[in-house]
PDB file of N, CA and C in Angstrom:
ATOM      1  N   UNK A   1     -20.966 -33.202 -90.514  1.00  0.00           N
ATOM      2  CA  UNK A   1     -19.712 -33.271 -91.217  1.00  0.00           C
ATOM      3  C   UNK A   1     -19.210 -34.717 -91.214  1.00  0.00           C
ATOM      4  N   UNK A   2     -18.856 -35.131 -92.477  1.00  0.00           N
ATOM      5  CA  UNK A   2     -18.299 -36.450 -92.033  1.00  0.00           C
ATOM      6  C   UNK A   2     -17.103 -36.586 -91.735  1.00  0.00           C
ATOM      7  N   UNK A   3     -16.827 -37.517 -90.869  1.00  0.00           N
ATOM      8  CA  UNK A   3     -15.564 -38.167 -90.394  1.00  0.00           C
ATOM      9  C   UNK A   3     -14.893 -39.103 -90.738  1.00  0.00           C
ATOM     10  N   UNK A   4     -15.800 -40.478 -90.833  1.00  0.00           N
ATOM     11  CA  UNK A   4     -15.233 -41.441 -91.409  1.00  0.00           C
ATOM     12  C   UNK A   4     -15.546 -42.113 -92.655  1.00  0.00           C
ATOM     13  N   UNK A   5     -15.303 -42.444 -93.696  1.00  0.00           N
ATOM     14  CA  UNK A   5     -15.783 -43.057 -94.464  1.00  0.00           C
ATOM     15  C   UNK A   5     -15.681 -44.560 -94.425  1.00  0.00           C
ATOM     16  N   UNK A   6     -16.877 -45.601 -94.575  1.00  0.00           N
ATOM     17  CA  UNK A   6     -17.054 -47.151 -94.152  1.00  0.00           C
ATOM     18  C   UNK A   6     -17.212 -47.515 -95.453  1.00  0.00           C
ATOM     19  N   UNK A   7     -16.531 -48.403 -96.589  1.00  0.00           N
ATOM     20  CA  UNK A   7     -16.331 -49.030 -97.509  1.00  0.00           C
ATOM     21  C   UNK A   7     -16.431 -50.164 -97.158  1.00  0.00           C
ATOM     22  N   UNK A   8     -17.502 -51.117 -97.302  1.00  0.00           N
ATOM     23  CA  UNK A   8     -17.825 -52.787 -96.826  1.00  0.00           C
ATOM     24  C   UNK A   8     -17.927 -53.525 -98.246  1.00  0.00           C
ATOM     25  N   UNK A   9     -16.928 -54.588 -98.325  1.00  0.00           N
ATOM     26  CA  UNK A   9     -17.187 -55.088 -99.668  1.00  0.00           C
ATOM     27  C   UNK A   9     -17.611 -56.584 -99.236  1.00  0.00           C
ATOM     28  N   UNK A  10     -18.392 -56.941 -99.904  1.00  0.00           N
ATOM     29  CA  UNK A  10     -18.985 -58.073 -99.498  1.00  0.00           C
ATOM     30  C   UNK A  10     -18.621 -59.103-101.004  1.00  0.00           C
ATOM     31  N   UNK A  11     -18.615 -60.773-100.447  1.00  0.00           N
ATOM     32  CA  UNK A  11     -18.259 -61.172-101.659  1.00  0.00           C
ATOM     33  C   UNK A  11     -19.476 -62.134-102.271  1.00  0.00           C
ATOM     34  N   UNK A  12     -19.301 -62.449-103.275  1.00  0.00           N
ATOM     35  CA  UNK A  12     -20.664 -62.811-104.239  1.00  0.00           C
ATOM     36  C   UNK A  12     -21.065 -64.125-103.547  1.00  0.00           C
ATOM     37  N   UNK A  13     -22.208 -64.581-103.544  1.00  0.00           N
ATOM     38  CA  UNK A  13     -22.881 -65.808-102.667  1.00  0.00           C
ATOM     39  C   UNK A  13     -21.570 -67.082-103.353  1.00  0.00           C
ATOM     40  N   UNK A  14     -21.430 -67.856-101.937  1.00  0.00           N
ATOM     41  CA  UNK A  14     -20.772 -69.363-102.722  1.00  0.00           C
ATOM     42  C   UNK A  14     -21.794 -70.081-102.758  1.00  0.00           C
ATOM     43  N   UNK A  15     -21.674 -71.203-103.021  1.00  0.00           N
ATOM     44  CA  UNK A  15     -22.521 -72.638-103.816  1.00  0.00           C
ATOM     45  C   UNK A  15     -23.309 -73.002-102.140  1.00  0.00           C
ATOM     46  N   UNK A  16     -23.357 -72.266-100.970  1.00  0.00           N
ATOM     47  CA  UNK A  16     -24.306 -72.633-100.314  1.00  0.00           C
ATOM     48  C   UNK A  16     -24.953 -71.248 -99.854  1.00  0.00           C
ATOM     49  N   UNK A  17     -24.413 -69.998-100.776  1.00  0.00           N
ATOM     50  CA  UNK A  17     -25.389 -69.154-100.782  1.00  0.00           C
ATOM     51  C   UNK A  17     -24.545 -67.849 -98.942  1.00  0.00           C
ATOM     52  N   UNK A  18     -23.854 -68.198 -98.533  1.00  0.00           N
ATOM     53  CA  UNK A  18     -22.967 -67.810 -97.779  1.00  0.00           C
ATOM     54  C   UNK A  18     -22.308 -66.000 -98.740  1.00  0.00           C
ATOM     55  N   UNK A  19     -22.048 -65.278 -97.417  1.00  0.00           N
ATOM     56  CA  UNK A  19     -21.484 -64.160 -98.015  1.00  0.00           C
ATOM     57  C   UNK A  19     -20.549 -63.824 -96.812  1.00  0.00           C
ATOM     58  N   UNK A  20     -19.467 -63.222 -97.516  1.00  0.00           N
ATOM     59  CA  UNK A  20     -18.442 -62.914 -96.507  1.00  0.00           C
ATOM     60  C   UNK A  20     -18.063 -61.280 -96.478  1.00  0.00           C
ATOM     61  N   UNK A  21     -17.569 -60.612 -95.503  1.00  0.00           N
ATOM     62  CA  UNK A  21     -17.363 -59.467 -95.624  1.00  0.00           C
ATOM     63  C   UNK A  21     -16.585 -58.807 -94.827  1.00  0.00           C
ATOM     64  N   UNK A  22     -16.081 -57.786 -95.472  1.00  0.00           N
ATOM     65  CA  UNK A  22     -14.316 -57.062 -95.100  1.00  0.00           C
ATOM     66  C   UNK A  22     -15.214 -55.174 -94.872  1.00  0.00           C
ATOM     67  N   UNK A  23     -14.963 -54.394 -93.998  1.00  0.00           N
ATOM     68  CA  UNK A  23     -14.994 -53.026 -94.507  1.00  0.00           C
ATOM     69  C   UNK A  23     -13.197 -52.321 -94.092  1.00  0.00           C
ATOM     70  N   UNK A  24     -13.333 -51.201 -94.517  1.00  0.00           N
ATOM     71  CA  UNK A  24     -12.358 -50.591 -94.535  1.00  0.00           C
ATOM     72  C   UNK A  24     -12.506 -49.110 -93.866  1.00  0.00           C
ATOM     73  N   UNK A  25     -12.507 -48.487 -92.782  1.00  0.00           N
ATOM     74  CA  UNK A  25     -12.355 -47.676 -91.968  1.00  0.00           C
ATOM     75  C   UNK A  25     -11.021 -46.640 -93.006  1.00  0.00           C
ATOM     76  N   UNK A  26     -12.200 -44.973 -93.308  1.00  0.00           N
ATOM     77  CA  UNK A  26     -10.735 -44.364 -93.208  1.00  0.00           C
ATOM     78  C   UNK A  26     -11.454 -43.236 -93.095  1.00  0.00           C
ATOM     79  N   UNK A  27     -10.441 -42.070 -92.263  1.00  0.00           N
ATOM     80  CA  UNK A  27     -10.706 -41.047 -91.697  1.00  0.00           C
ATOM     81  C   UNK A  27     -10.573 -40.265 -92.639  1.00  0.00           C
ATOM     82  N   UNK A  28     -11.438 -39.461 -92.906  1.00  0.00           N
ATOM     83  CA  UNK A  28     -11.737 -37.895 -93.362  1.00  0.00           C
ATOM     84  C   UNK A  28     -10.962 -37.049 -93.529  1.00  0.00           C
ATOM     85  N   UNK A  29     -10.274 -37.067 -92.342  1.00  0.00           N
ATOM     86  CA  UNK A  29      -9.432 -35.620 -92.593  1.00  0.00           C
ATOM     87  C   UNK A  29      -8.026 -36.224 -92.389  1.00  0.00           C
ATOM     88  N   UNK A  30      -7.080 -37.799 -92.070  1.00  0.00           N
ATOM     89  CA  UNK A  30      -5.609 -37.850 -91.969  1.00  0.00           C
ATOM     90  C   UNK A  30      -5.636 -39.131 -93.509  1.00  0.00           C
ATOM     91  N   UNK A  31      -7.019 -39.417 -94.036  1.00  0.00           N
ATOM     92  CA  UNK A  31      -7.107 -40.649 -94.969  1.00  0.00           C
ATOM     93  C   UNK A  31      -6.264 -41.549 -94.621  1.00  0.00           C
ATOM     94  N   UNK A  32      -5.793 -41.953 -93.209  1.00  0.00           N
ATOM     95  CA  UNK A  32      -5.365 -43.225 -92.715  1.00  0.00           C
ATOM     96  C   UNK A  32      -6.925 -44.321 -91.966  1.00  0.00           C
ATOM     97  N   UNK A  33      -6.409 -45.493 -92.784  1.00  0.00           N
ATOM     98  CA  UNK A  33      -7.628 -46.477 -93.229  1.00  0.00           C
ATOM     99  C   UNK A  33      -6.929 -47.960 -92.019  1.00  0.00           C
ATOM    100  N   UNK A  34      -8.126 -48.535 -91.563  1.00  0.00           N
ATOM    101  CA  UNK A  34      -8.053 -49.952 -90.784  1.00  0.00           C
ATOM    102  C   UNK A  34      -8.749 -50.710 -91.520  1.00  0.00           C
ATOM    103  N   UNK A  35      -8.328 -51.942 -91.721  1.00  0.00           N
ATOM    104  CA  UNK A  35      -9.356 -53.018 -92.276  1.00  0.00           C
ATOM    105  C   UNK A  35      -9.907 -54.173 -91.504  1.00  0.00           C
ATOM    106  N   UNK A  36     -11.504 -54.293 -91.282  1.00  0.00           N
ATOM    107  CA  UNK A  36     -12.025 -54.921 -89.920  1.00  0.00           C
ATOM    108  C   UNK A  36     -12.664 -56.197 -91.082  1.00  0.00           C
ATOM    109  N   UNK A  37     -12.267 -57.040 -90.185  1.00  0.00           N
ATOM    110  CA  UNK A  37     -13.462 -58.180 -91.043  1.00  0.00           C
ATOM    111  C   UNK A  37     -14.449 -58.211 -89.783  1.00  0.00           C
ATOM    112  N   UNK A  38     -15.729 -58.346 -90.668  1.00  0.00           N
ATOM    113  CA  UNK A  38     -17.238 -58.184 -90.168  1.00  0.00           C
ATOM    114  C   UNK A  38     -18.116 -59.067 -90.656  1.00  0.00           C
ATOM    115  N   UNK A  39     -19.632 -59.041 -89.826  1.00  0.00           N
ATOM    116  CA  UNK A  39     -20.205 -60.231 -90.334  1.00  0.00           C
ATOM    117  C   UNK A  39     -21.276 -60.191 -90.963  1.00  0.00           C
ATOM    118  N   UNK A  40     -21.169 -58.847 -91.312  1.00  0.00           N
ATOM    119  CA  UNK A  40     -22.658 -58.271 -92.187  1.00  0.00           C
ATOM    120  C   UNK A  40     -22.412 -57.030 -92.695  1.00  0.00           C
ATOM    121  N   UNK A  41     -23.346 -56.418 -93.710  1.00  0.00           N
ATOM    122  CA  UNK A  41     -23.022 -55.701 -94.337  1.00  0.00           C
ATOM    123  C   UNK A  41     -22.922 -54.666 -93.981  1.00  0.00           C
ATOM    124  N   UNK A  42     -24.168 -54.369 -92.700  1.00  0.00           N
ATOM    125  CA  UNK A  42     -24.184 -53.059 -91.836  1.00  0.00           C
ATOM    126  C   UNK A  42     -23.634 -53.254 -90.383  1.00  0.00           C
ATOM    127  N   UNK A  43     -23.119 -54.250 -89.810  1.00  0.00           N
ATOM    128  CA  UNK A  43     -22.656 -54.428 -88.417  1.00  0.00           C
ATOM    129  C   UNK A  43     -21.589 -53.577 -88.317  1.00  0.00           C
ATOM    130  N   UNK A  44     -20.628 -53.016 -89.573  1.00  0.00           N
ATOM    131  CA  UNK A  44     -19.931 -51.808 -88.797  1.00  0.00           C
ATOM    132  C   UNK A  44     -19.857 -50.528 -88.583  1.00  0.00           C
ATOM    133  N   UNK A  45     -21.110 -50.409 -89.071  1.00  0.00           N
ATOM    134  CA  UNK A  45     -21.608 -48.967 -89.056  1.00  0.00           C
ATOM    135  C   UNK A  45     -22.364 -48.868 -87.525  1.00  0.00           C
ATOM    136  N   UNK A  46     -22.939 -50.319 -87.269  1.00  0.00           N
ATOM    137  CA  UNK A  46     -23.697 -49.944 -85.853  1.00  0.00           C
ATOM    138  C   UNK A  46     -22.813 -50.169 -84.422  1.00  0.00           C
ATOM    139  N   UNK A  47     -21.700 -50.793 -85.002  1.00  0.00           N
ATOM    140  CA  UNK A  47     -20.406 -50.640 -83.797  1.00  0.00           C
ATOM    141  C   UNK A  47     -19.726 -49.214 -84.113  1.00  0.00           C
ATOM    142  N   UNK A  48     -19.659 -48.245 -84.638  1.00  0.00           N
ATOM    143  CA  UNK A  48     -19.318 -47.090 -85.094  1.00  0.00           C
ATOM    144  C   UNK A  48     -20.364 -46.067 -84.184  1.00  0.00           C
ATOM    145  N   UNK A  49     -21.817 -46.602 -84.520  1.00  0.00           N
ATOM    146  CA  UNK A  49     -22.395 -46.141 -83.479  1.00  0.00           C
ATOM    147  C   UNK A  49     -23.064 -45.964 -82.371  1.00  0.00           C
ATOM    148  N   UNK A  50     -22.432 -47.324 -81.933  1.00  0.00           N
ATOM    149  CA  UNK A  50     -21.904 -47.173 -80.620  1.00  0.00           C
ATOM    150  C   UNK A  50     -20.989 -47.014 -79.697  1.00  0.00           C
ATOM    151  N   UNK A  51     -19.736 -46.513 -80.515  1.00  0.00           N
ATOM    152  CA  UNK A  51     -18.818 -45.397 -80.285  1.00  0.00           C
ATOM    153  C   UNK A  51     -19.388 -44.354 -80.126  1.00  0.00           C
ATOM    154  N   UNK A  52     -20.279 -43.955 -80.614  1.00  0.00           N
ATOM    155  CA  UNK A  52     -20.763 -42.183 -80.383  1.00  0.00           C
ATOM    156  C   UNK A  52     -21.080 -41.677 -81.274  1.00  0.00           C
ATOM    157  N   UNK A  53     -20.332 -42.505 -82.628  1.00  0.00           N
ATOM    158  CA  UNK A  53     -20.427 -41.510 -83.945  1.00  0.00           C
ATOM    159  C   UNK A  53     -22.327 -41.092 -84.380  1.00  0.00           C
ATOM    160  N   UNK A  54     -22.419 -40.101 -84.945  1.00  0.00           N
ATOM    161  CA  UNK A  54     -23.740 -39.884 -85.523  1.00  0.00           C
ATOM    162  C   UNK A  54     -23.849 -40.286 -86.779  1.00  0.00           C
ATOM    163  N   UNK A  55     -25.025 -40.777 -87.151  1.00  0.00           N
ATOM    164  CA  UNK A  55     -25.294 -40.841 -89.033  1.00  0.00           C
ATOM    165  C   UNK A  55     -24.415 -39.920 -90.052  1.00  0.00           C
ATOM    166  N   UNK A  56     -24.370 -38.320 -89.193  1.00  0.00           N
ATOM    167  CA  UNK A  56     -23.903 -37.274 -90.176  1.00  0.00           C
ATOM    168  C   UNK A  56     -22.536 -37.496 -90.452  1.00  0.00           C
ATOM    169  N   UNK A  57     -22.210 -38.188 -89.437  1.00  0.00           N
ATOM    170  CA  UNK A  57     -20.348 -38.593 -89.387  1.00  0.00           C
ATOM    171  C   UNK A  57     -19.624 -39.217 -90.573  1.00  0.00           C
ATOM    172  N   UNK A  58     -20.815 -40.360 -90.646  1.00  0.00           N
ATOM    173  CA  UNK A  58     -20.581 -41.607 -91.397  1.00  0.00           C
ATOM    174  C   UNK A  58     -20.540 -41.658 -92.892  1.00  0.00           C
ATOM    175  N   UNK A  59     -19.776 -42.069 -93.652  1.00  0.00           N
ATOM    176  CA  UNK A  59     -20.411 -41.845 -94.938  1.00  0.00           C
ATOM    177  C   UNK A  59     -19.851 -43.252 -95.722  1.00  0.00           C
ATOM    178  N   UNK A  60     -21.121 -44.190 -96.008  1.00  0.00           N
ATOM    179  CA  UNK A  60     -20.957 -45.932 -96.437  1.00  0.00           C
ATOM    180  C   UNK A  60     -21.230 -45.742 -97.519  1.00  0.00           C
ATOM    181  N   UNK A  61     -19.981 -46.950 -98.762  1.00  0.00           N
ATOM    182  CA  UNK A  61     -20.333 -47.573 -99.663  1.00  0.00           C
ATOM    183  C   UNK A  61     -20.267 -48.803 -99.656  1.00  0.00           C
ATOM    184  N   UNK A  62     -20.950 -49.642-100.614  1.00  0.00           N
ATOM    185  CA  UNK A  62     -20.782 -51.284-100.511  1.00  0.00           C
ATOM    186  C   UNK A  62     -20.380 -51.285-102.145  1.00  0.00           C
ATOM    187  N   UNK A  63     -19.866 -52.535-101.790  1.00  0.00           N
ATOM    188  CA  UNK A  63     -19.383 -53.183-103.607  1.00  0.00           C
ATOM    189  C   UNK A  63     -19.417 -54.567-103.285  1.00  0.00           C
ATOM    190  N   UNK A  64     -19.563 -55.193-104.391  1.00  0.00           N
ATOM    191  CA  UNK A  64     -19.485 -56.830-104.216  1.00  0.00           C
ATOM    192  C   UNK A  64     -18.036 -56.981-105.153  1.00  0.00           C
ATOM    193  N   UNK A  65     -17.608 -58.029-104.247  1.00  0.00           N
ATOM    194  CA  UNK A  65     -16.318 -58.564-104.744  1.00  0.00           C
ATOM    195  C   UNK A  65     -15.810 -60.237-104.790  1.00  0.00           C
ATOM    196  N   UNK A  66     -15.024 -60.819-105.707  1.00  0.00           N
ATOM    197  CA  UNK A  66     -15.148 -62.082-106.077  1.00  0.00           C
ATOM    198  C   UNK A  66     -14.166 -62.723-104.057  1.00  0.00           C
ATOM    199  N   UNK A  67     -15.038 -64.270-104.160  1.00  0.00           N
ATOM    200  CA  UNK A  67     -14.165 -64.506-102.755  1.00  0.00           C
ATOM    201  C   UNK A  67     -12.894 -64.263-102.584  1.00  0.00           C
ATOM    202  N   UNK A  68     -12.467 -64.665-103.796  1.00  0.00           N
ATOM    203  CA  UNK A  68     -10.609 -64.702-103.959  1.00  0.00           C
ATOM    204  C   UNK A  68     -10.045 -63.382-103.219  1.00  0.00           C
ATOM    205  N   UNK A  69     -10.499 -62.459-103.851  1.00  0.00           N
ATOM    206  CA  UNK A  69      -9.837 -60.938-103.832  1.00  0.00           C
ATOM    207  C   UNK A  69     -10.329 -60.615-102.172  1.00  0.00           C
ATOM    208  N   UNK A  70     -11.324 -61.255-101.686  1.00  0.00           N
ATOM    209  CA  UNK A  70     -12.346 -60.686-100.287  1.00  0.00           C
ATOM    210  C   UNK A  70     -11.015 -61.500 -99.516  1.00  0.00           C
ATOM    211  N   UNK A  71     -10.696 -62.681 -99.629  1.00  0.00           N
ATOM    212  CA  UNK A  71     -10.129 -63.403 -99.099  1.00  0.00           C
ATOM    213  C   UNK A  71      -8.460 -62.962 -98.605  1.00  0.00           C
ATOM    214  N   UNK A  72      -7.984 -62.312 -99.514  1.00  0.00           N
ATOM    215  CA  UNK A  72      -6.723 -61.988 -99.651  1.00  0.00           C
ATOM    216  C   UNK A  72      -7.086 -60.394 -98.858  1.00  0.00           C
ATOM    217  N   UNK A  73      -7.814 -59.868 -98.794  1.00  0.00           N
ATOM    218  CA  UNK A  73      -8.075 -58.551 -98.054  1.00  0.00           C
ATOM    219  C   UNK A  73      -8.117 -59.441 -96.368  1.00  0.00           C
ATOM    220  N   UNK A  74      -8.830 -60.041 -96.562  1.00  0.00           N
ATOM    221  CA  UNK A  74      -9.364 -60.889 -94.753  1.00  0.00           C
ATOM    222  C   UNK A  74      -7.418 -61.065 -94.262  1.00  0.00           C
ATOM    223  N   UNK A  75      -7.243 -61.620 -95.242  1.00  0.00           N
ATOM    224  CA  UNK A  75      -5.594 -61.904 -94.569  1.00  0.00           C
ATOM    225  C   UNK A  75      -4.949 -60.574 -93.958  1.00  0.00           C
ATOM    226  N   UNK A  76      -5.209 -59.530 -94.311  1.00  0.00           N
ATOM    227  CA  UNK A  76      -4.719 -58.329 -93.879  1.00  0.00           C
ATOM    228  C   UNK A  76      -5.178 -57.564 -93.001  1.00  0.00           C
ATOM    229  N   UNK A  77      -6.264 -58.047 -92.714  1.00  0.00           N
ATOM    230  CA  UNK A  77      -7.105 -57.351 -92.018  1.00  0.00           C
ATOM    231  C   UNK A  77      -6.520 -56.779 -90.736  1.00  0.00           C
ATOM    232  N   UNK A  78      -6.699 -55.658 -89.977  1.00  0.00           N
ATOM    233  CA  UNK A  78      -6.402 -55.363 -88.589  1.00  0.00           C
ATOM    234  C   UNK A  78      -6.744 -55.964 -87.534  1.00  0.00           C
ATOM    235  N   UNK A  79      -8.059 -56.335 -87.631  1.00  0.00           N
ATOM    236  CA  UNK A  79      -9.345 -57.169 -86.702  1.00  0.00           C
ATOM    237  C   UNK A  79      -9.989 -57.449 -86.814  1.00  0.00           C
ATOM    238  N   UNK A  80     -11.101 -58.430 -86.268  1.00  0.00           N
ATOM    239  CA  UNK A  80     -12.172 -58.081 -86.490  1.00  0.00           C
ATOM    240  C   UNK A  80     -13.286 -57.463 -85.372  1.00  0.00           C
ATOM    241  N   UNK A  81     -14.303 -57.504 -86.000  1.00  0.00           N
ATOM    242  CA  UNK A  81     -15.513 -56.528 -86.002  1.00  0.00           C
ATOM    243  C   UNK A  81     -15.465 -56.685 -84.394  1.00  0.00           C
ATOM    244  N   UNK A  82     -15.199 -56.898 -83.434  1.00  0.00           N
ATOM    245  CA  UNK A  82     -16.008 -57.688 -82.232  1.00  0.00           C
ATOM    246  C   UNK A  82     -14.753 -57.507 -81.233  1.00  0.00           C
ATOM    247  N   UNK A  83     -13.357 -57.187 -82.144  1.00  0.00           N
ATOM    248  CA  UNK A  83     -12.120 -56.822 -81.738  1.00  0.00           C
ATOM    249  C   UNK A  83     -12.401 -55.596 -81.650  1.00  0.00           C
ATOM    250  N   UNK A  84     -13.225 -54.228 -82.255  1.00  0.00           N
ATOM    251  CA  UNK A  84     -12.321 -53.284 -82.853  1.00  0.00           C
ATOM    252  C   UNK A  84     -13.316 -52.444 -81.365  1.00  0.00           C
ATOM    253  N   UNK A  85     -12.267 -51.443 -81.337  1.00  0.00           N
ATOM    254  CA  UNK A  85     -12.174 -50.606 -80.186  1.00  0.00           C
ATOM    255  C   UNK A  85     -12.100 -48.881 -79.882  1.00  0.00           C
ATOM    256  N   UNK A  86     -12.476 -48.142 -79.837  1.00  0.00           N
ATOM    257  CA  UNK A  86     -12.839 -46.979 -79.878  1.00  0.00           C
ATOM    258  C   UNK A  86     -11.032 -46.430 -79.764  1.00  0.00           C
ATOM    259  N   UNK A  87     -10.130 -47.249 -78.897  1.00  0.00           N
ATOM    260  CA  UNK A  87      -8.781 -47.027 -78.669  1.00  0.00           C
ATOM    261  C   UNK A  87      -7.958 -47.131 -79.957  1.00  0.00           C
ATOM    262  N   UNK A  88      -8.284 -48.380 -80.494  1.00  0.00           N
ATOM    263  CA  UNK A  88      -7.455 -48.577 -82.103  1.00  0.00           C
ATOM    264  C   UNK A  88      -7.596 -47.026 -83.249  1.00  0.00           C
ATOM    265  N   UNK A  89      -9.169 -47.144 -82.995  1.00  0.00           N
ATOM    266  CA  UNK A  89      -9.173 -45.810 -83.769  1.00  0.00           C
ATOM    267  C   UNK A  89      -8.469 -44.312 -83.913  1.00  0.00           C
ATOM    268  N   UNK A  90      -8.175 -44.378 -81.777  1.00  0.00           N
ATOM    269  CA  UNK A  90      -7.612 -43.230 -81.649  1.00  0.00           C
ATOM    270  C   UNK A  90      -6.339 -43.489 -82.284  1.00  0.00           C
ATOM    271  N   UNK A  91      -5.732 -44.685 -81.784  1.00  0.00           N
ATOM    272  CA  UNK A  91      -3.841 -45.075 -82.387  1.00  0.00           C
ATOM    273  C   UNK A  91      -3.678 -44.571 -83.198  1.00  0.00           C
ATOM    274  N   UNK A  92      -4.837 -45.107 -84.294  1.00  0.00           N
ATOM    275  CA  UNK A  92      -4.320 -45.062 -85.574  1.00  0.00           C
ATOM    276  C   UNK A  92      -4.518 -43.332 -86.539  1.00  0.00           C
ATOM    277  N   UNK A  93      -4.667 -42.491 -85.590  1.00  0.00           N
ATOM    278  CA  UNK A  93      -5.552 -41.475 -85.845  1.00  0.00           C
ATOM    279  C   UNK A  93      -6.582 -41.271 -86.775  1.00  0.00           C
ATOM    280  N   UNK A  94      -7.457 -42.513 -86.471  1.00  0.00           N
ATOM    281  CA  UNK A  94      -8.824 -41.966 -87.523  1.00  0.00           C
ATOM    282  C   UNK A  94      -9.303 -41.182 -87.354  1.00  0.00           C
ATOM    283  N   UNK A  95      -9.435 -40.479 -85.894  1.00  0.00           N
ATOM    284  CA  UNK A  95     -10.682 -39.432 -85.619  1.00  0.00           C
ATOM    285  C   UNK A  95      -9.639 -38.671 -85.230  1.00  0.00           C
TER     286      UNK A  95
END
């Protein structure tokens, strides 16, 4: 059953070929969402599971998005990737 849904938008290469990336954490069943900046496209799916979560839990999309718009998401962000904590999740009732 899934639980969380992981939306990672990554933004289009700059002029040295660099990519940046935001996902967005939101729970299944209260659709209250965290936004983690991360440093790859799949690094928050594998801190997810190593929380505990299983594959069946999870359910990822990716999109590419221009820096501007990635950039203005990063400003909002909750944390990042390396911050985020099995506790935040509970706060915020994702799970």
């Amino acid at each position: 059953m899934i639980t969380l849904m992981v939306h990672t938008m990554s933004s289009k290469a700059d002029i040295n070929g660099n990519r940046y990336h935001i996902a967005r954490i939101t729970s299944a069943k209260t659709k209250n969402a965290i936004l983690v900046s991360t440093y790859g496209e799949g690094n928050i799916i594998h801190k997810l599971r190593s929380f505990g979560f299983e594959w069946e839990d999870l359910y990822e999309t990716n999109e590419t998005i221009g820096k501007r718009r990635l950039n203005h998401l990063a400003q909002t962000a909750n944390c990042y990737e390396h911050e985020l904590t099995m506790e935040m999740l509970e706060n915020l009732e994702i799970i």
